[in-house]
C-alpha atoms as a PDB file:
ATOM      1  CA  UNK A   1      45.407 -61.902  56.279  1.00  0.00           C
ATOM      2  CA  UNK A   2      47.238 -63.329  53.289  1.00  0.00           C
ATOM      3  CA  UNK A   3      48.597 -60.569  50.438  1.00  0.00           C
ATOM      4  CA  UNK A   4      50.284 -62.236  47.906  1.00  0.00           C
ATOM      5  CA  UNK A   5      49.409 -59.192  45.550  1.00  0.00           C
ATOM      6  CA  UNK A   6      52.110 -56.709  47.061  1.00  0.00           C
ATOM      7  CA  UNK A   7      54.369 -59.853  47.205  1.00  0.00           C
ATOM      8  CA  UNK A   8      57.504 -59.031  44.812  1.00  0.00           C
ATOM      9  CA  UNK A   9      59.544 -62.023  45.900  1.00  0.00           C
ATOM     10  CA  UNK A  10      57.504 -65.158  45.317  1.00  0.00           C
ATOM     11  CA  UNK A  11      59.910 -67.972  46.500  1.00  0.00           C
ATOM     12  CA  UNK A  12      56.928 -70.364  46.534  1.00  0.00           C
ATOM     13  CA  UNK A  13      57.452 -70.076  42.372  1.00  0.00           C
ATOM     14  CA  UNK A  14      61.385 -71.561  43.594  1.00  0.00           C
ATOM     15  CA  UNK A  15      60.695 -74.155  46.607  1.00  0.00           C
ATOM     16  CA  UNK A  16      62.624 -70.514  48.698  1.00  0.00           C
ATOM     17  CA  UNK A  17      60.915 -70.084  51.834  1.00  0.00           C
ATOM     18  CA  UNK A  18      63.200 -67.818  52.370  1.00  0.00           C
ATOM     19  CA  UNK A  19      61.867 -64.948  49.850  1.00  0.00           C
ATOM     20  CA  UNK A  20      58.519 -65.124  51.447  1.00  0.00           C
ATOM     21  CA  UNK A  21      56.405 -62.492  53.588  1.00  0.00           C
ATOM     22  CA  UNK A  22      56.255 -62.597  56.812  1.00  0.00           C
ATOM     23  CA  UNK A  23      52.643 -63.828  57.036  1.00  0.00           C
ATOM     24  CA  UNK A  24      52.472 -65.745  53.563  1.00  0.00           C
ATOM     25  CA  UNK A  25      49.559 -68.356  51.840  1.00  0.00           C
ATOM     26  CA  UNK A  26      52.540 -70.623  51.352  1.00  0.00           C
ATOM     27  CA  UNK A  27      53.164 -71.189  54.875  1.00  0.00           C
ATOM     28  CA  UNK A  28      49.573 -72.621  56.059  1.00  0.00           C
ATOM     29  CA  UNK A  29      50.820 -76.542  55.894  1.00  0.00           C
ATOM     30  CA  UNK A  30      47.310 -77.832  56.455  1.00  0.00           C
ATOM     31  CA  UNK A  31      45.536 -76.262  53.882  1.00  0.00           C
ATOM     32  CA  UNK A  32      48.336 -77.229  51.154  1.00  0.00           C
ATOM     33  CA  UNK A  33      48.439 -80.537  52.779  1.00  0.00           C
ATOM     34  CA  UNK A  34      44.901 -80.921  51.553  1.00  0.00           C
ATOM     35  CA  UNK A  35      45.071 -79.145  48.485  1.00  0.00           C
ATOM     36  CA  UNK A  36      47.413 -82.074  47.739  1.00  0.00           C
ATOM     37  CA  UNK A  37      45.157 -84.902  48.774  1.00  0.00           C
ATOM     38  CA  UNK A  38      42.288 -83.287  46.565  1.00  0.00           C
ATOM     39  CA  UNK A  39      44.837 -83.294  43.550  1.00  0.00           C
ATOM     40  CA  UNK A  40      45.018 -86.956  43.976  1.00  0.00           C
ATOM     41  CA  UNK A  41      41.425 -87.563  43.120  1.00  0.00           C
ATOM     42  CA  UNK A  42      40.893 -88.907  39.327  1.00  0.00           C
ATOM     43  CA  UNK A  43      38.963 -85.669  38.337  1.00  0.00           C
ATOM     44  CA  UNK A  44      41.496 -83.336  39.754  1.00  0.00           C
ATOM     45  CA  UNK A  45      44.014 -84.990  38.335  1.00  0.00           C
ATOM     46  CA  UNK A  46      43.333 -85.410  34.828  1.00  0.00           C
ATOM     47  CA  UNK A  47      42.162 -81.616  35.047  1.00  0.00           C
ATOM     48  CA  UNK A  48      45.380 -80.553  36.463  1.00  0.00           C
ATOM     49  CA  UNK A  49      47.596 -82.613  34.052  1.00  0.00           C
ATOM     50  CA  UNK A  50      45.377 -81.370  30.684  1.00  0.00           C
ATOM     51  CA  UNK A  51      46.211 -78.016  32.088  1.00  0.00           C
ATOM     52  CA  UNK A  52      49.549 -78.224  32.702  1.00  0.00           C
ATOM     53  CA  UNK A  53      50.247 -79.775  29.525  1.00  0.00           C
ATOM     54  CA  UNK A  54      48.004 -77.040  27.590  1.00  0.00           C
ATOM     55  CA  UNK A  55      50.521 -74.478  29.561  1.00  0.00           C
ATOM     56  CA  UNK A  56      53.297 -75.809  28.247  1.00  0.00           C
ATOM     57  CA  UNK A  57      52.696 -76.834  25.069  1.00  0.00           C
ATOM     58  CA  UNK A  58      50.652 -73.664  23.855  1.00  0.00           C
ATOM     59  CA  UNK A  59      52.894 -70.559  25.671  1.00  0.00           C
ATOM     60  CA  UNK A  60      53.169 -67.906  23.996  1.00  0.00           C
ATOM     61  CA  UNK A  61      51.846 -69.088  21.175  1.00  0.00           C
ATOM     62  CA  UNK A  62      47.728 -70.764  21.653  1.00  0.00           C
ATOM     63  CA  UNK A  63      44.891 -68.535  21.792  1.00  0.00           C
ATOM     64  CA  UNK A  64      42.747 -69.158  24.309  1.00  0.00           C
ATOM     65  CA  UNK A  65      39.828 -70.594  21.817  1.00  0.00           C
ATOM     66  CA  UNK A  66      42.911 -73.131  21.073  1.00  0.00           C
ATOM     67  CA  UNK A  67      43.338 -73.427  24.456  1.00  0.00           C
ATOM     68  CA  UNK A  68      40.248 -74.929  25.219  1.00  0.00           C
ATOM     69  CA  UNK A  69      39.712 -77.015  22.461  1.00  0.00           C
ATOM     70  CA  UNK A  70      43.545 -78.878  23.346  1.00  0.00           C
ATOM     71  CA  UNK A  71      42.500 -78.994  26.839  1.00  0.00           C
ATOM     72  CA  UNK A  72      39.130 -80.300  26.109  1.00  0.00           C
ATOM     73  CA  UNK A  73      40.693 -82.958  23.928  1.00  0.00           C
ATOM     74  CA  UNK A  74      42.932 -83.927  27.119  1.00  0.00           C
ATOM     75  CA  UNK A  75      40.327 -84.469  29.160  1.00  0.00           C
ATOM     76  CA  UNK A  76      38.002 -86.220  26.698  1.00  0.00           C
ATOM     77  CA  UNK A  77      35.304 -83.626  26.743  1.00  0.00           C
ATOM     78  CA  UNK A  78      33.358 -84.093  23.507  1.00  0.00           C
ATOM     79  CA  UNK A  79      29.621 -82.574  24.223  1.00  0.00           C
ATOM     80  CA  UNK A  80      30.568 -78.382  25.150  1.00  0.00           C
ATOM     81  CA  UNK A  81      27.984 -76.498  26.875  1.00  0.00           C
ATOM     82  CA  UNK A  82      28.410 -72.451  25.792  1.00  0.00           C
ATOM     83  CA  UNK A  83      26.580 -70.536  27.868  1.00  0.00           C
ATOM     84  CA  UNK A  84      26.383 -66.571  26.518  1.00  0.00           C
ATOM     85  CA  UNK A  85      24.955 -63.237  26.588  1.00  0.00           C
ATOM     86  CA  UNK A  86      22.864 -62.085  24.212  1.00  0.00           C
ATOM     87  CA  UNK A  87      24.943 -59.205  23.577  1.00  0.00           C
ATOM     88  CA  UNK A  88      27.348 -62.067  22.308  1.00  0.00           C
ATOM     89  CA  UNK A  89      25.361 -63.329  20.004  1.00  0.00           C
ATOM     90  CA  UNK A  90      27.348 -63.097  17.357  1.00  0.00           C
ATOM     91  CA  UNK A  91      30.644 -64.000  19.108  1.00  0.00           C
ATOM     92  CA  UNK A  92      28.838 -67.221  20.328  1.00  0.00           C
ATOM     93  CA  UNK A  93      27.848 -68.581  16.833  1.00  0.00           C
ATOM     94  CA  UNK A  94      31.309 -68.302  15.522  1.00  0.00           C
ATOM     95  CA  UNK A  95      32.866 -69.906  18.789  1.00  0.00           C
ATOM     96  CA  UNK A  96      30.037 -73.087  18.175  1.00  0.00           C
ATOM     97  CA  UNK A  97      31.462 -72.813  14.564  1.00  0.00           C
ATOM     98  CA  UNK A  98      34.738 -73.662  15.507  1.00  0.00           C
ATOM     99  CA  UNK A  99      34.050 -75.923  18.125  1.00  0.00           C
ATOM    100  CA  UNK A 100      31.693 -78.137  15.889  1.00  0.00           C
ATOM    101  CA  UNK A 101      34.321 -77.888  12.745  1.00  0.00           C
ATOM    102  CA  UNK A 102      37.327 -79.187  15.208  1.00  0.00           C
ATOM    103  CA  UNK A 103      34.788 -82.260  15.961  1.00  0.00           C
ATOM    104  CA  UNK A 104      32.822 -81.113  19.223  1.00  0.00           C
ATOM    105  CA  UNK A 105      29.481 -81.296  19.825  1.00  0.00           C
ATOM    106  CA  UNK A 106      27.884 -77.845  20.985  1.00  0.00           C
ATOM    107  CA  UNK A 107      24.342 -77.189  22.912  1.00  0.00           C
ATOM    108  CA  UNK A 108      24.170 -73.748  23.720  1.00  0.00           C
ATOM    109  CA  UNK A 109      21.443 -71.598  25.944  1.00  0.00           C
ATOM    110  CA  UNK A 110      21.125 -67.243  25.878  1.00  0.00           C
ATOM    111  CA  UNK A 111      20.875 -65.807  29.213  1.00  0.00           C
ATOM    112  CA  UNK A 112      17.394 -64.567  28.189  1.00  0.00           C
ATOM    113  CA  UNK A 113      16.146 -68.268  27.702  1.00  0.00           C
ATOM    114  CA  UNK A 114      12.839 -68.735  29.919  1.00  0.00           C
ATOM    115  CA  UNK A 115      11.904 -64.897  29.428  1.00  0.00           C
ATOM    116  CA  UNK A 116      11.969 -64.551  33.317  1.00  0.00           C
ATOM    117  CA  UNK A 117      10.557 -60.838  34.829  1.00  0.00           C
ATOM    118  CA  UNK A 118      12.736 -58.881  36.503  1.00  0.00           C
ATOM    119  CA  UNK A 119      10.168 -58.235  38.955  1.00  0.00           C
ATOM    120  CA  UNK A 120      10.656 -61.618  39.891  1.00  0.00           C
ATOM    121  CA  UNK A 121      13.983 -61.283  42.033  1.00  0.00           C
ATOM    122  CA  UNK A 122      12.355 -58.064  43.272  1.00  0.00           C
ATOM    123  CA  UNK A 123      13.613 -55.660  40.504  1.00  0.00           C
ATOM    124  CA  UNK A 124      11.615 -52.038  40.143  1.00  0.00           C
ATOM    125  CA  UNK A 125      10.900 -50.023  37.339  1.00  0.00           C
ATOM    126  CA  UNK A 126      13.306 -47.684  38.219  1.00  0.00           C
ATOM    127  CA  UNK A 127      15.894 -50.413  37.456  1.00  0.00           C
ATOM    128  CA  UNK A 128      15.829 -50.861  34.244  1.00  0.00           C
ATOM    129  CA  UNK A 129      16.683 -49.780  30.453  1.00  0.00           C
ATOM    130  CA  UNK A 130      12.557 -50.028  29.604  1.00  0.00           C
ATOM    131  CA  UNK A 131      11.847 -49.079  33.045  1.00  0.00           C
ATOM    132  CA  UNK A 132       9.213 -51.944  32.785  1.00  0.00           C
ATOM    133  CA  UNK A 133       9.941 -54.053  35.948  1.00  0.00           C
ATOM    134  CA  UNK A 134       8.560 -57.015  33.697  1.00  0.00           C
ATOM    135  CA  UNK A 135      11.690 -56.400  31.154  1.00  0.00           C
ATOM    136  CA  UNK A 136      13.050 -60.035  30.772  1.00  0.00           C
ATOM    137  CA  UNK A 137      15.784 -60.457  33.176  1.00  0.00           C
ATOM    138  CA  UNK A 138      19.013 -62.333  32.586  1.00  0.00           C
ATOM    139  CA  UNK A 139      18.612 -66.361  33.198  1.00  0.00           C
ATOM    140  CA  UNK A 140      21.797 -68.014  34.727  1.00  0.00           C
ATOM    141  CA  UNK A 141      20.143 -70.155  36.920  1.00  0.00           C
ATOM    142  CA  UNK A 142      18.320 -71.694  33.617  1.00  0.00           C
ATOM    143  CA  UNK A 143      21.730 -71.684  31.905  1.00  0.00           C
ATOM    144  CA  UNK A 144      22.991 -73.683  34.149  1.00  0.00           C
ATOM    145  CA  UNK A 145      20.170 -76.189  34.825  1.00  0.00           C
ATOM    146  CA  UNK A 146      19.852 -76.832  31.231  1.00  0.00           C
ATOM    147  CA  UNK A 147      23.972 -77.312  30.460  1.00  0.00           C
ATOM    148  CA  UNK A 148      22.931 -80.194  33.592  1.00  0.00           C
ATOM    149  CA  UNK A 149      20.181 -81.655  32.112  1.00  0.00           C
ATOM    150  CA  UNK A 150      21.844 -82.155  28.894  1.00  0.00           C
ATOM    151  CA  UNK A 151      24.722 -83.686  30.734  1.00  0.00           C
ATOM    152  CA  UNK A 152      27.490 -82.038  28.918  1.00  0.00           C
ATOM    153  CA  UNK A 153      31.190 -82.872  29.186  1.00  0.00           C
ATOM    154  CA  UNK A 154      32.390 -79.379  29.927  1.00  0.00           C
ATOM    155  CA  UNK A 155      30.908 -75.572  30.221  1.00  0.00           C
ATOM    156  CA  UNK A 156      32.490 -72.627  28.926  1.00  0.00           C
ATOM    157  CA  UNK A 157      31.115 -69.373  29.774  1.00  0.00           C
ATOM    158  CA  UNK A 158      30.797 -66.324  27.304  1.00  0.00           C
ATOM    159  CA  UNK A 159      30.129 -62.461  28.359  1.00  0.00           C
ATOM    160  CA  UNK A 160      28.107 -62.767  30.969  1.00  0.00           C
ATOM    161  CA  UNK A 161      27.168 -59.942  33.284  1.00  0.00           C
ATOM    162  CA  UNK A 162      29.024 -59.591  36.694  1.00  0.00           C
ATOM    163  CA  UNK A 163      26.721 -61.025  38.888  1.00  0.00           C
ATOM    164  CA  UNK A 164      25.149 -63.678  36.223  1.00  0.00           C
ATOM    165  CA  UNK A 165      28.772 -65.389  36.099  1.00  0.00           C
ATOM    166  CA  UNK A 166      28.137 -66.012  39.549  1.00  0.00           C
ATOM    167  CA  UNK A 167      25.017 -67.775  39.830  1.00  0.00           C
ATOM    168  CA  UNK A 168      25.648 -69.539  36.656  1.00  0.00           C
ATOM    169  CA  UNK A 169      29.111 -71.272  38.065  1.00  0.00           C
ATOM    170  CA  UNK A 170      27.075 -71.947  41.486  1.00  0.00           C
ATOM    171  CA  UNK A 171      24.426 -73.973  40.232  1.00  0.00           C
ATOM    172  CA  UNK A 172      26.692 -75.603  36.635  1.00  0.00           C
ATOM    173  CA  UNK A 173      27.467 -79.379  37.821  1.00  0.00           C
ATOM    174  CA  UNK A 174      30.157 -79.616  34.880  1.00  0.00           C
ATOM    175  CA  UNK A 175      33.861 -78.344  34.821  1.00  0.00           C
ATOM    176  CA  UNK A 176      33.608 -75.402  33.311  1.00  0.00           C
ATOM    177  CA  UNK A 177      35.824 -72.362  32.193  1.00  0.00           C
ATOM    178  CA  UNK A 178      35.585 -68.855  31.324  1.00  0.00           C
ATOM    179  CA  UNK A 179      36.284 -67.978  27.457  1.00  0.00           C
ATOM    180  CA  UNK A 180      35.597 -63.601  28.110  1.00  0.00           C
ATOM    181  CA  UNK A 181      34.067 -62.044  30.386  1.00  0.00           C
ATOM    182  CA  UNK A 182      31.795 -58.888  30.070  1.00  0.00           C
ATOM    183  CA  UNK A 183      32.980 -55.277  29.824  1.00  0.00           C
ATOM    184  CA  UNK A 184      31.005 -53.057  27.459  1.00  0.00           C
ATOM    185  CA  UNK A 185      33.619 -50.578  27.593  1.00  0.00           C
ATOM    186  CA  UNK A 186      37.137 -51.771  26.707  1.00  0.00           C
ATOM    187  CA  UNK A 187      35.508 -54.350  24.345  1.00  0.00           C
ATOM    188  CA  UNK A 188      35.253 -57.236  26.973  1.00  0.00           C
ATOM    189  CA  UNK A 189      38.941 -56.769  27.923  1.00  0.00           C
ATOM    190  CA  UNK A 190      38.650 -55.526  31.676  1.00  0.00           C
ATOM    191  CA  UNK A 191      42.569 -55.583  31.865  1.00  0.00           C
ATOM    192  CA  UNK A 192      42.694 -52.647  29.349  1.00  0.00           C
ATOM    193  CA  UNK A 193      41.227 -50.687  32.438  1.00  0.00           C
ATOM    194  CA  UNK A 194      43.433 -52.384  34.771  1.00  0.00           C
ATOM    195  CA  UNK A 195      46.261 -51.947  32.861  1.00  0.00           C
ATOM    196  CA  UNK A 196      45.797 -47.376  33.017  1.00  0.00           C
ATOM    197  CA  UNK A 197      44.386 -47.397  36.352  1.00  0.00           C
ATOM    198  CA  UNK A 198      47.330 -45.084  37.084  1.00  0.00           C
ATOM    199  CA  UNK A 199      46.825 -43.086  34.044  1.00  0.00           C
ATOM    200  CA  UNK A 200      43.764 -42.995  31.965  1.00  0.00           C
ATOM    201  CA  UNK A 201      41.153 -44.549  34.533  1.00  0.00           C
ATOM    202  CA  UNK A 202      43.005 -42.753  37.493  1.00  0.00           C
ATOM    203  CA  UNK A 203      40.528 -40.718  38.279  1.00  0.00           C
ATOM    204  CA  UNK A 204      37.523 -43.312  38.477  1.00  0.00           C
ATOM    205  CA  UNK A 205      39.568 -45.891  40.323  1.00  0.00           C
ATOM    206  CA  UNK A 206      41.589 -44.020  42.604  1.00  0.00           C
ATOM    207  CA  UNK A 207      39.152 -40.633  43.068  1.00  0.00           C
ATOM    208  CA  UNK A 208      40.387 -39.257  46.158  1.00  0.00           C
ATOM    209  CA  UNK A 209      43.552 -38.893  44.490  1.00  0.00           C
END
Protein backbone atom coordinates (compact mmCIF):
# COMPACT_ATOMS: atom_id res chain seq x y z
CA UNK A 1 0.00 0.00 0.00
CA UNK A 2 1.53 3.25 -1.18
CA UNK A 3 0.66 6.67 1.10
CA UNK A 4 2.29 9.42 -0.24
CA UNK A 5 -0.48 11.67 1.45
CA UNK A 6 0.95 11.38 5.14
CA UNK A 7 4.41 11.65 3.42
CA UNK A 8 6.09 15.00 4.90
CA UNK A 9 9.51 14.32 3.45
CA UNK A 10 9.18 13.88 -0.29
CA UNK A 11 12.85 13.25 -1.41
CA UNK A 12 11.51 12.01 -4.76
CA UNK A 13 10.83 16.12 -5.31
CA UNK A 14 15.15 16.09 -4.60
CA UNK A 15 16.54 12.76 -6.41
CA UNK A 16 16.89 11.80 -1.90
CA UNK A 17 15.98 8.34 -1.50
CA UNK A 18 16.93 8.82 1.59
CA UNK A 19 13.82 11.05 2.88
CA UNK A 20 11.46 8.45 1.68
CA UNK A 21 8.91 6.03 3.58
CA UNK A 22 9.60 2.94 4.21
CA UNK A 23 7.20 1.43 1.64
CA UNK A 24 7.17 4.44 -0.95
CA UNK A 25 5.58 4.84 -4.90
CA UNK A 26 9.08 6.03 -5.70
CA UNK A 27 10.71 2.86 -5.06
CA UNK A 28 8.66 0.43 -7.56
CA UNK A 29 11.57 0.58 -10.46
CA UNK A 30 9.38 -1.22 -12.96
CA UNK A 31 6.51 0.79 -13.00
CA UNK A 32 8.70 4.16 -13.30
CA UNK A 33 10.77 2.32 -15.73
CA UNK A 34 7.69 2.28 -17.89
CA UNK A 35 6.25 5.41 -17.02
CA UNK A 36 9.47 6.56 -18.74
CA UNK A 37 9.18 4.56 -21.91
CA UNK A 38 5.46 5.88 -22.29
CA UNK A 39 6.90 9.54 -21.94
CA UNK A 40 8.93 8.81 -24.93
CA UNK A 41 6.00 8.39 -27.22
CA UNK A 42 5.31 11.65 -29.55
CA UNK A 43 1.88 12.29 -27.81
CA UNK A 44 3.22 12.02 -24.35
CA UNK A 45 5.80 14.00 -25.05
CA UNK A 46 4.61 17.03 -26.57
CA UNK A 47 1.83 16.85 -23.72
CA UNK A 48 4.36 16.67 -21.06
CA UNK A 49 6.66 19.44 -22.49
CA UNK A 50 3.39 22.02 -23.19
CA UNK A 51 2.80 21.32 -19.58
CA UNK A 52 5.85 21.80 -18.17
CA UNK A 53 6.44 24.85 -19.99
CA UNK A 54 2.77 26.23 -19.06
CA UNK A 55 4.11 25.46 -15.27
CA UNK A 56 6.79 27.45 -15.55
CA UNK A 57 6.03 30.14 -17.47
CA UNK A 58 2.48 30.95 -15.90
CA UNK A 59 3.29 30.30 -11.80
CA UNK A 60 1.84 32.24 -9.78
CA UNK A 61 0.64 34.34 -12.07
CA UNK A 62 -1.91 32.38 -15.19
CA UNK A 63 -5.34 31.57 -14.44
CA UNK A 64 -6.25 28.44 -15.29
CA UNK A 65 -8.60 29.69 -18.41
CA UNK A 66 -4.95 31.12 -19.47
CA UNK A 67 -3.65 28.05 -18.71
CA UNK A 68 -5.34 26.17 -21.16
CA UNK A 69 -5.43 28.37 -23.88
CA UNK A 70 -1.09 28.58 -23.62
CA UNK A 71 -1.09 24.95 -23.32
CA UNK A 72 -3.47 24.41 -26.08
CA UNK A 73 -1.37 26.69 -28.25
CA UNK A 74 1.73 24.31 -27.34
CA UNK A 75 0.28 21.49 -28.44
CA UNK A 76 -1.40 22.87 -31.57
CA UNK A 77 -4.92 22.22 -30.47
CA UNK A 78 -7.10 24.59 -32.51
CA UNK A 79 -10.81 22.86 -32.63
CA UNK A 80 -11.83 22.74 -28.35
CA UNK A 81 -14.51 20.48 -27.41
CA UNK A 82 -16.38 22.06 -23.98
CA UNK A 83 -18.36 19.72 -22.60
CA UNK A 84 -20.76 21.34 -19.57
CA UNK A 85 -23.57 21.16 -17.28
CA UNK A 86 -26.45 22.84 -17.76
CA UNK A 87 -26.25 24.41 -14.52
CA UNK A 88 -23.13 26.08 -16.28
CA UNK A 89 -24.73 27.47 -18.80
CA UNK A 90 -23.80 30.63 -18.39
CA UNK A 91 -20.17 29.95 -17.32
CA UNK A 92 -19.84 27.88 -20.59
CA UNK A 93 -20.84 30.71 -23.06
CA UNK A 94 -18.37 33.09 -21.65
CA UNK A 95 -15.51 30.35 -21.56
CA UNK A 96 -16.49 29.68 -25.70
CA UNK A 97 -16.28 33.57 -25.73
CA UNK A 98 -12.88 33.65 -24.82
CA UNK A 99 -11.75 30.73 -26.44
CA UNK A 100 -13.19 31.84 -29.93
CA UNK A 101 -11.83 35.67 -29.35
CA UNK A 102 -8.09 34.19 -28.57
CA UNK A 103 -8.56 32.34 -32.15
CA UNK A 104 -10.00 28.76 -31.20
CA UNK A 105 -12.59 27.09 -32.66
CA UNK A 106 -15.33 25.84 -30.07
CA UNK A 107 -18.18 22.95 -30.55
CA UNK A 108 -19.80 22.50 -27.44
CA UNK A 109 -22.62 19.75 -26.21
CA UNK A 110 -25.02 20.17 -22.58
CA UNK A 111 -25.14 17.10 -20.62
CA UNK A 112 -28.91 17.07 -21.30
CA UNK A 113 -28.28 16.73 -25.17
CA UNK A 114 -30.32 13.53 -26.46
CA UNK A 115 -33.08 14.09 -23.65
CA UNK A 116 -32.28 10.49 -22.37
CA UNK A 117 -34.91 9.00 -19.39
CA UNK A 118 -33.63 8.34 -16.34
CA UNK A 119 -35.53 5.27 -16.28
CA UNK A 120 -33.26 4.19 -18.78
CA UNK A 121 -30.12 3.29 -16.53
CA UNK A 122 -32.76 1.93 -14.13
CA UNK A 123 -33.52 5.20 -12.18
CA UNK A 124 -37.04 5.27 -9.99
CA UNK A 125 -39.28 7.89 -9.23
CA UNK A 126 -38.18 8.08 -5.95
CA UNK A 127 -34.86 9.35 -7.39
CA UNK A 128 -35.46 12.30 -8.59
CA UNK A 129 -36.16 16.26 -8.22
CA UNK A 130 -39.71 15.69 -10.42
CA UNK A 131 -39.96 12.33 -9.06
CA UNK A 132 -40.84 11.42 -12.75
CA UNK A 133 -38.46 8.46 -13.49
CA UNK A 134 -38.72 9.82 -17.21
CA UNK A 135 -36.98 13.29 -15.95
CA UNK A 136 -34.16 13.71 -18.61
CA UNK A 137 -31.09 12.29 -17.20
CA UNK A 138 -27.60 13.69 -17.58
CA UNK A 139 -25.84 12.56 -21.10
CA UNK A 140 -21.99 11.98 -20.79
CA UNK A 141 -21.83 9.16 -22.82
CA UNK A 142 -23.39 11.51 -25.76
CA UNK A 143 -20.93 14.23 -24.70
CA UNK A 144 -18.37 12.32 -25.33
CA UNK A 145 -19.37 10.51 -28.56
CA UNK A 146 -20.17 13.71 -30.14
CA UNK A 147 -16.65 15.72 -28.97
CA UNK A 148 -15.39 12.14 -31.15
CA UNK A 149 -17.35 12.49 -33.97
CA UNK A 150 -16.46 16.00 -34.47
CA UNK A 151 -12.86 15.04 -34.11
CA UNK A 152 -11.76 17.82 -31.93
CA UNK A 153 -8.18 18.67 -30.99
CA UNK A 154 -8.69 18.73 -27.26
CA UNK A 155 -11.71 18.37 -24.52
CA UNK A 156 -12.12 20.41 -21.60
CA UNK A 157 -14.65 19.51 -19.16
CA UNK A 158 -16.98 22.05 -17.26
CA UNK A 159 -19.17 21.25 -13.93
CA UNK A 160 -20.11 18.11 -14.43
CA UNK A 161 -21.73 15.92 -11.82
CA UNK A 162 -19.53 13.36 -9.87
CA UNK A 163 -20.26 10.40 -11.57
CA UNK A 164 -20.92 12.12 -15.21
CA UNK A 165 -17.07 13.23 -15.16
CA UNK A 166 -16.49 9.71 -15.13
CA UNK A 167 -18.19 8.25 -17.94
CA UNK A 168 -17.55 11.25 -19.98
CA UNK A 169 -13.47 10.87 -19.64
CA UNK A 170 -14.05 6.92 -20.26
CA UNK A 171 -15.59 7.03 -23.47
CA UNK A 172 -13.74 10.98 -24.79
CA UNK A 173 -10.97 9.72 -27.45
CA UNK A 174 -9.28 13.33 -27.21
CA UNK A 175 -6.80 14.72 -24.52
CA UNK A 176 -8.79 16.36 -22.45
CA UNK A 177 -8.67 18.45 -19.13
CA UNK A 178 -10.78 19.56 -16.40
CA UNK A 179 -11.53 23.51 -16.29
CA UNK A 180 -14.07 23.13 -12.62
CA UNK A 181 -15.58 20.66 -11.37
CA UNK A 182 -19.10 20.55 -9.69
CA UNK A 183 -19.91 21.55 -6.11
CA UNK A 184 -23.21 23.37 -5.61
CA UNK A 185 -22.18 24.35 -2.30
CA UNK A 186 -18.85 26.19 -2.04
CA UNK A 187 -19.53 27.62 -5.56
CA UNK A 188 -17.72 24.76 -7.53
CA UNK A 189 -14.62 25.11 -5.30
CA UNK A 190 -14.58 21.62 -3.42
CA UNK A 191 -11.21 22.70 -1.73
CA UNK A 192 -13.12 25.42 0.25
CA UNK A 193 -14.58 22.24 2.08
CA UNK A 194 -11.35 20.58 2.13
CA UNK A 195 -9.63 23.34 3.26
CA UNK A 196 -12.21 23.52 7.07
CA UNK A 197 -12.60 19.93 7.26
CA UNK A 198 -11.07 20.44 10.72
CA UNK A 199 -13.18 23.34 11.49
CA UNK A 200 -16.29 24.32 9.73
CA UNK A 201 -17.13 20.89 7.89
CA UNK A 202 -15.75 18.90 10.97
CA UNK A 203 -18.63 17.57 11.86
CA UNK A 204 -19.86 16.14 8.36
CA UNK A 205 -16.45 14.79 7.46
CA UNK A 206 -15.12 13.50 10.52
CA UNK A 207 -18.70 12.63 12.52
CA UNK A 208 -17.60 10.27 15.00
CA UNK A 209 -15.51 12.90 16.28
Amino acid sequence: MYQCAYCGKMGCKSYDDEATMPVCAGKNDAVHAEAARLFMEEENQKIAKAAGRVEVQGYGSSTRMEEVMHFCRLCGYEKIGLVFCSGLSREAQTVTEILTHNGFTVDSALCKAGSLPKSLVGLEAEDTHSHCADEVMCNPIGQALLMNELKVDFTLILGLCVGHDTLVMKYLESPMSVLAVKDRVTGHNPLAAINTARSYYRSRFFPED
